[in-house]
Protein backbone atom coordinates (compact mmCIF):
# COMPACT_ATOMS: atom_id res chain seq x y z
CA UNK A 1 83.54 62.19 -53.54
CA UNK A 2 81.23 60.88 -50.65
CA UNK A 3 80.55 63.97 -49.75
CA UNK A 4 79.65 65.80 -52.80
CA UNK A 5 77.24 62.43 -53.62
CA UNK A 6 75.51 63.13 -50.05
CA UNK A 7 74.70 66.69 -51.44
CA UNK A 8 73.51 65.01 -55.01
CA UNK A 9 71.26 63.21 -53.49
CA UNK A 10 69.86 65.87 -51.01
CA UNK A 11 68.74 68.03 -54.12
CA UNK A 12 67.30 64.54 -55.63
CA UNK A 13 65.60 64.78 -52.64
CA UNK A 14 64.40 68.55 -52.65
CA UNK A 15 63.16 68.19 -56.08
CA UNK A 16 60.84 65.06 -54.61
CA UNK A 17 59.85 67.28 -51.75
CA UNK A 18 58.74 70.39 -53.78
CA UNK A 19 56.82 68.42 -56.04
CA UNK A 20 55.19 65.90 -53.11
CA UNK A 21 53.95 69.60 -51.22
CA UNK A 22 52.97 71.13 -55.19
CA UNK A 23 55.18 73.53 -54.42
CA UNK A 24 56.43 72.25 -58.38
CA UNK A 25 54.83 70.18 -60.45
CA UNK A 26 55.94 70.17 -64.13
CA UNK A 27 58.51 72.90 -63.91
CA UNK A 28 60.63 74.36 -61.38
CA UNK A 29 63.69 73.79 -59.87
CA UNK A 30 66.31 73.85 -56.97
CA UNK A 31 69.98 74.11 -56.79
CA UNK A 32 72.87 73.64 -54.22
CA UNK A 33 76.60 75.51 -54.53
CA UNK A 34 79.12 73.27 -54.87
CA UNK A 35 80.45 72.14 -51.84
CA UNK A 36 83.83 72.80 -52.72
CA UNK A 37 84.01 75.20 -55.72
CA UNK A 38 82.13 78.00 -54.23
CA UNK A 39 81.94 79.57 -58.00
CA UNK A 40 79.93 76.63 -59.16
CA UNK A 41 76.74 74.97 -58.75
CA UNK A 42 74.89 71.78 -59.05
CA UNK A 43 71.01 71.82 -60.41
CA UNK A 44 69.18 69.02 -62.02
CA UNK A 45 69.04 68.96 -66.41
CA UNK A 46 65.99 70.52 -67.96
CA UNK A 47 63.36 68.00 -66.14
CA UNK A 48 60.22 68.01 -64.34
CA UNK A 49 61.13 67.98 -60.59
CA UNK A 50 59.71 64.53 -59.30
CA UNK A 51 60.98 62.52 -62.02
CA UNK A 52 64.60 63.78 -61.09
CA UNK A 53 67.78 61.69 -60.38
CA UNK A 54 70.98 61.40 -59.29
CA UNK A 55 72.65 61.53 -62.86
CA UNK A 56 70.68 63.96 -63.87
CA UNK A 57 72.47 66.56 -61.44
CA UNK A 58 74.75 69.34 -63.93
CA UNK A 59 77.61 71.38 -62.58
CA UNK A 60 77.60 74.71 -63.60
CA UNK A 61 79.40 78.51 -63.50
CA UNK A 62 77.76 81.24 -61.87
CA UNK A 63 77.19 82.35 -65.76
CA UNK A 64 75.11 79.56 -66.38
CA UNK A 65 77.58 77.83 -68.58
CA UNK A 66 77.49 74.04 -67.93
CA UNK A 67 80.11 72.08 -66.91
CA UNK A 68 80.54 68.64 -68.96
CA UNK A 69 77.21 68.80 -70.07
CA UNK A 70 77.07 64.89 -71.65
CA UNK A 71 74.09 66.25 -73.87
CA UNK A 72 71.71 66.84 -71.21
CA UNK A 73 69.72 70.34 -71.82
CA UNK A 74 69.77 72.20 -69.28
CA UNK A 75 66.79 74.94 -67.76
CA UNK A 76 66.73 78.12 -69.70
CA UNK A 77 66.05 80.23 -66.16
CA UNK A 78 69.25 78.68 -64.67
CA UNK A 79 70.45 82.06 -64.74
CA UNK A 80 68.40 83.10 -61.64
CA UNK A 81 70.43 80.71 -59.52
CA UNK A 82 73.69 81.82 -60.53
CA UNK A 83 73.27 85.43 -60.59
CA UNK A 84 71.95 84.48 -56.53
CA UNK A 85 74.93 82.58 -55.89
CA UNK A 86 76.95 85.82 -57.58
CA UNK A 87 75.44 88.16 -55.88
CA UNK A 88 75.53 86.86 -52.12
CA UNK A 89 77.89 84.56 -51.19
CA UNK A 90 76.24 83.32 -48.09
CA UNK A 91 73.47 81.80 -49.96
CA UNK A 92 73.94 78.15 -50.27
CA UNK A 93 70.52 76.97 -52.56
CA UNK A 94 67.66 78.60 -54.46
CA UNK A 95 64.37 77.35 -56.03
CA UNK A 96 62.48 78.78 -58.40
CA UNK A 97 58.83 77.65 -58.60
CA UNK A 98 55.43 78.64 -59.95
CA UNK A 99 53.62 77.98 -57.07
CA UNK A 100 50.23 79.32 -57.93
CA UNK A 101 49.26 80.60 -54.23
CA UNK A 102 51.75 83.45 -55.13
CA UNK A 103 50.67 84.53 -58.49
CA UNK A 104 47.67 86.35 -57.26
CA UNK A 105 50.06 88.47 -54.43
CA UNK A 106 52.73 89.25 -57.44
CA UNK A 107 49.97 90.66 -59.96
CA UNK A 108 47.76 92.60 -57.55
CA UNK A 109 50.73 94.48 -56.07
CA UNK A 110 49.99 92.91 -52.60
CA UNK A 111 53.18 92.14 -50.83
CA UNK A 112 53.18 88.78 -49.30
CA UNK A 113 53.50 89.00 -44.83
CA UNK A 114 53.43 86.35 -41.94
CA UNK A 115 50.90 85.90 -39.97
CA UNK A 116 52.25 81.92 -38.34
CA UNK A 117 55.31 81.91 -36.39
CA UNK A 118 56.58 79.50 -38.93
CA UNK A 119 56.08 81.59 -41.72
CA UNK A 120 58.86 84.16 -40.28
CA UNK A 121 61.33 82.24 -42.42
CA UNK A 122 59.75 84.25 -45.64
CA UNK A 123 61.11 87.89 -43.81
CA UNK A 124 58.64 90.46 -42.32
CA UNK A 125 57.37 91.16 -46.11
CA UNK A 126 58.32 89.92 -49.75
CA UNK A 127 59.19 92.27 -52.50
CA UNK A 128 57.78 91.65 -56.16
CA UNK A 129 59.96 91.70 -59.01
CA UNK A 130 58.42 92.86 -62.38
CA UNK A 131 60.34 92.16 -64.98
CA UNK A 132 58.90 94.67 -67.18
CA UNK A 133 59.96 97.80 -65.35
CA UNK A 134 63.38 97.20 -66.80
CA UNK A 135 62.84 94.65 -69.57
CA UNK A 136 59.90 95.75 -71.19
CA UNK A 137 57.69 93.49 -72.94
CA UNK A 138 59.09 89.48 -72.71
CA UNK A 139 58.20 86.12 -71.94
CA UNK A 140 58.37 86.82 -68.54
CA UNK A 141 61.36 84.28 -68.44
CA UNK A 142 64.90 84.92 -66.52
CA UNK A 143 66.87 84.34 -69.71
CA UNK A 144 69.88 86.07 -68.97
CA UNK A 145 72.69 87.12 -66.27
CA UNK A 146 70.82 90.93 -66.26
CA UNK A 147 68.15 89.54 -65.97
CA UNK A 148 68.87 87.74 -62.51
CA UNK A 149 71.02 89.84 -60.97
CA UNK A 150 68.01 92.54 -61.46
CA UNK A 151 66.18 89.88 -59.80
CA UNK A 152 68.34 88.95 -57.49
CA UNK A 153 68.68 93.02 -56.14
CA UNK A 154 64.98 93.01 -55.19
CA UNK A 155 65.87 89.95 -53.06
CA UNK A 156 68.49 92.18 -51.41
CA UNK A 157 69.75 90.42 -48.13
CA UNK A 158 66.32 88.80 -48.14
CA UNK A 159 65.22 85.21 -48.42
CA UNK A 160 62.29 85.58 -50.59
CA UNK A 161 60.49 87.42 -53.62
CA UNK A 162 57.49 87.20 -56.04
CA UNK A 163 57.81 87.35 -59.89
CA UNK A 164 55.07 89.01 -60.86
CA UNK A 165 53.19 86.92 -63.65
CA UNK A 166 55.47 83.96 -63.38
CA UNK A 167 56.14 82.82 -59.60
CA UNK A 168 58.84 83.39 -56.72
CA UNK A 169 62.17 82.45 -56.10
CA UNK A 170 63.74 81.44 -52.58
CA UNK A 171 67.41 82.13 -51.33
CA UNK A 172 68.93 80.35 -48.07
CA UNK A 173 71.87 79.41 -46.66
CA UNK A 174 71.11 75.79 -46.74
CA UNK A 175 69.04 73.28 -48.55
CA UNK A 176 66.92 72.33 -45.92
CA UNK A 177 65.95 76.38 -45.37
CA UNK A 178 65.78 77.03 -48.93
CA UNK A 179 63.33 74.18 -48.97
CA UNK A 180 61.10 74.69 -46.04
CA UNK A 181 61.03 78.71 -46.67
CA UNK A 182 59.26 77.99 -50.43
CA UNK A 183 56.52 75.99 -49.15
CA UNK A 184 56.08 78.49 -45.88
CA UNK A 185 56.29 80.91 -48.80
CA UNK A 186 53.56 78.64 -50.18
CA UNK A 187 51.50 78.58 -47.05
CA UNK A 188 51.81 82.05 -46.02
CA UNK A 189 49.86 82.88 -49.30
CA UNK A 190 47.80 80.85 -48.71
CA UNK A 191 46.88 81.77 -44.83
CA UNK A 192 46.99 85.37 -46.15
CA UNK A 193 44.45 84.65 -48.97
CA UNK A 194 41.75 82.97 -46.47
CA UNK A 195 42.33 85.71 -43.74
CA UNK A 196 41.28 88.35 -46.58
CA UNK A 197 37.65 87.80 -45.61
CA UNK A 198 38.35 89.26 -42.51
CA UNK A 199 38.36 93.25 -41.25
CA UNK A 200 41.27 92.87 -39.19
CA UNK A 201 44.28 90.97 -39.68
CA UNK A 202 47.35 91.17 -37.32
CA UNK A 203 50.38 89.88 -39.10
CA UNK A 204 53.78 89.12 -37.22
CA UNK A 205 55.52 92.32 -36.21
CA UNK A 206 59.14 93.11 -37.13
CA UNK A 207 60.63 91.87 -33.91
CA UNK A 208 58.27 88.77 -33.82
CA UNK A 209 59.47 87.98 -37.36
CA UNK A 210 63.38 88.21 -35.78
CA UNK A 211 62.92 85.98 -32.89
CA UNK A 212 60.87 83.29 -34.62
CA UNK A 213 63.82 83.33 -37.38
CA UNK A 214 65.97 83.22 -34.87
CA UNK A 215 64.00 80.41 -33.37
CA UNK A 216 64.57 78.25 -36.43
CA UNK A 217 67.67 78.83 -37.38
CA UNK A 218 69.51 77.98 -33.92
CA UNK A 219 67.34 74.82 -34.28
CA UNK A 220 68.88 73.98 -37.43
CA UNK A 221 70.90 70.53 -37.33
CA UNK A 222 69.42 69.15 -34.05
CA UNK A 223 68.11 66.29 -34.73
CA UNK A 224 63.93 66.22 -33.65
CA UNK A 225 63.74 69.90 -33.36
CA UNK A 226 63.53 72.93 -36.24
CA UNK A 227 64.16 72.61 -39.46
CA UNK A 228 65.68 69.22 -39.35
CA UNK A 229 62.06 67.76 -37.54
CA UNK A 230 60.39 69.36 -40.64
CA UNK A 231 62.44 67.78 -43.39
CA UNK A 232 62.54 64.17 -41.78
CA UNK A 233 58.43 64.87 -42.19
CA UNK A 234 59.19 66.03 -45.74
CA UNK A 235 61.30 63.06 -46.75
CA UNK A 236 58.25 60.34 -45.16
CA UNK A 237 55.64 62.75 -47.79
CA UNK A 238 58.08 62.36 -50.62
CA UNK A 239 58.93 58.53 -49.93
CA UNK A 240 62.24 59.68 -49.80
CA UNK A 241 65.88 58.61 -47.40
CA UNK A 242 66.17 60.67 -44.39
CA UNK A 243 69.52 61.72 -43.21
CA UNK A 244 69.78 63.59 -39.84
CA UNK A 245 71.08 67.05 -41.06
């Protein structure tokens, strides 16, 4: 069980991240597949993300049905993560969040682009979901399986996409990417919002957005370098244990 604690903790962790870099703040949240049931996985109870901890961690099926729930509640959008998970098995985490950089991007029709090296990590664009082209008139919550795998089509073999009215959601094949990728997706709105002023504005070209994702992800799991340098730096924000990935 060592191991599946290690990953309890890391989303414990994630949740403290998101929220120290307002990627979160009251709502939101991150999940992990289970490390060894592939058909299942592990996301906090219905709670705000910085107040999160280790026993409040659920196990559920990709449907959304919770496993020994104990009488916690668990989020009513937890149907975006499994219909992810359903969808494309080589995604190992997702967060939702209502980062409100994005919001702007996802109403206006403006696809989200990178213009930072860094910001690769979000793809070359990000598509916008609308939930009303197929659902018509709702609360703009994911409250059902149709509703996320709809969602999770526009993310197609992608990492990233805006909700339009409501926020974004992020798909990786880590943690530690899923993590870093919504607050690049953060930045990158950001960055794109400021260099609106300008005439001109040169974003990252296809092939620039391939090598710099390549960059990061061969970095992954050396420790001082890529993706594992940026969450040690995460972890020090957040006040939070750092484990060399």
């Amino acid at each position: 069980m060592a191991g599946l604690d290690a990953v309890i903790e890391d989303i414990v962790i994630a949740n403290r991240i998101l929220s120290t870099e307002a990627v979160v703040d009251g709502y939101g949240h991150v999940s992990m597949r289970h490390p060894e049931r592939p058909d299942r996985y592990l996301m906090s109870r219905a709670r705000a993300p910085h107040c999160i901890e280790a026993e409040d961690i659920m196990e559920f099926a990709l449907d959304g049905t919770p496993i020994d729930p104990r009488g916690r509640s668990p989020y009513l959008e937890r149907y975006i993560h499994g219909a992810m998970y359903e969808q494309r098995p080589d995604v190992r985490s997702v967060v939702h969040s209502h980062s409100l950089a994005v919001i702007p991007f996802g109403v206006a029709g403006v696809k989200i682009r990178p213009m930072m090296h860094n910001c690769s990590m979000i793809g070359a664009e990000v598509p916008i979901w609308d939930s009303g082209d197929k659902f018509g008139d709702t609360d703009l919550l994911v409250v059902s399986m149709d509703m996320g795998r709809d969602l999770a089509r526009t993310v197609n073999k992608g990492s990233t996409a805006l909700m339009r009215g409501h926020g974004s959601v992020v798909a990786e094949r880590s943690l530690r990417r899923t993590v870093m990728c919504s607050i690049l997706l953060q930045t990158s709105a950001n960055l794109q919002m400021a260099a609106s002023r300008f005439d001109t504005v040169k974003f990252l070209t296809p092939g620039e957005v391939e090598k710099c994702r390549g960059m990061l992800g061969t970095a992954e799991g050396t420790p001082g370098q890529g993706i594992d340098r940026a969450w040690e730096y995460y972890c020090l924000r957040a006040g939070m244990p750092y484990r060399p990935g």
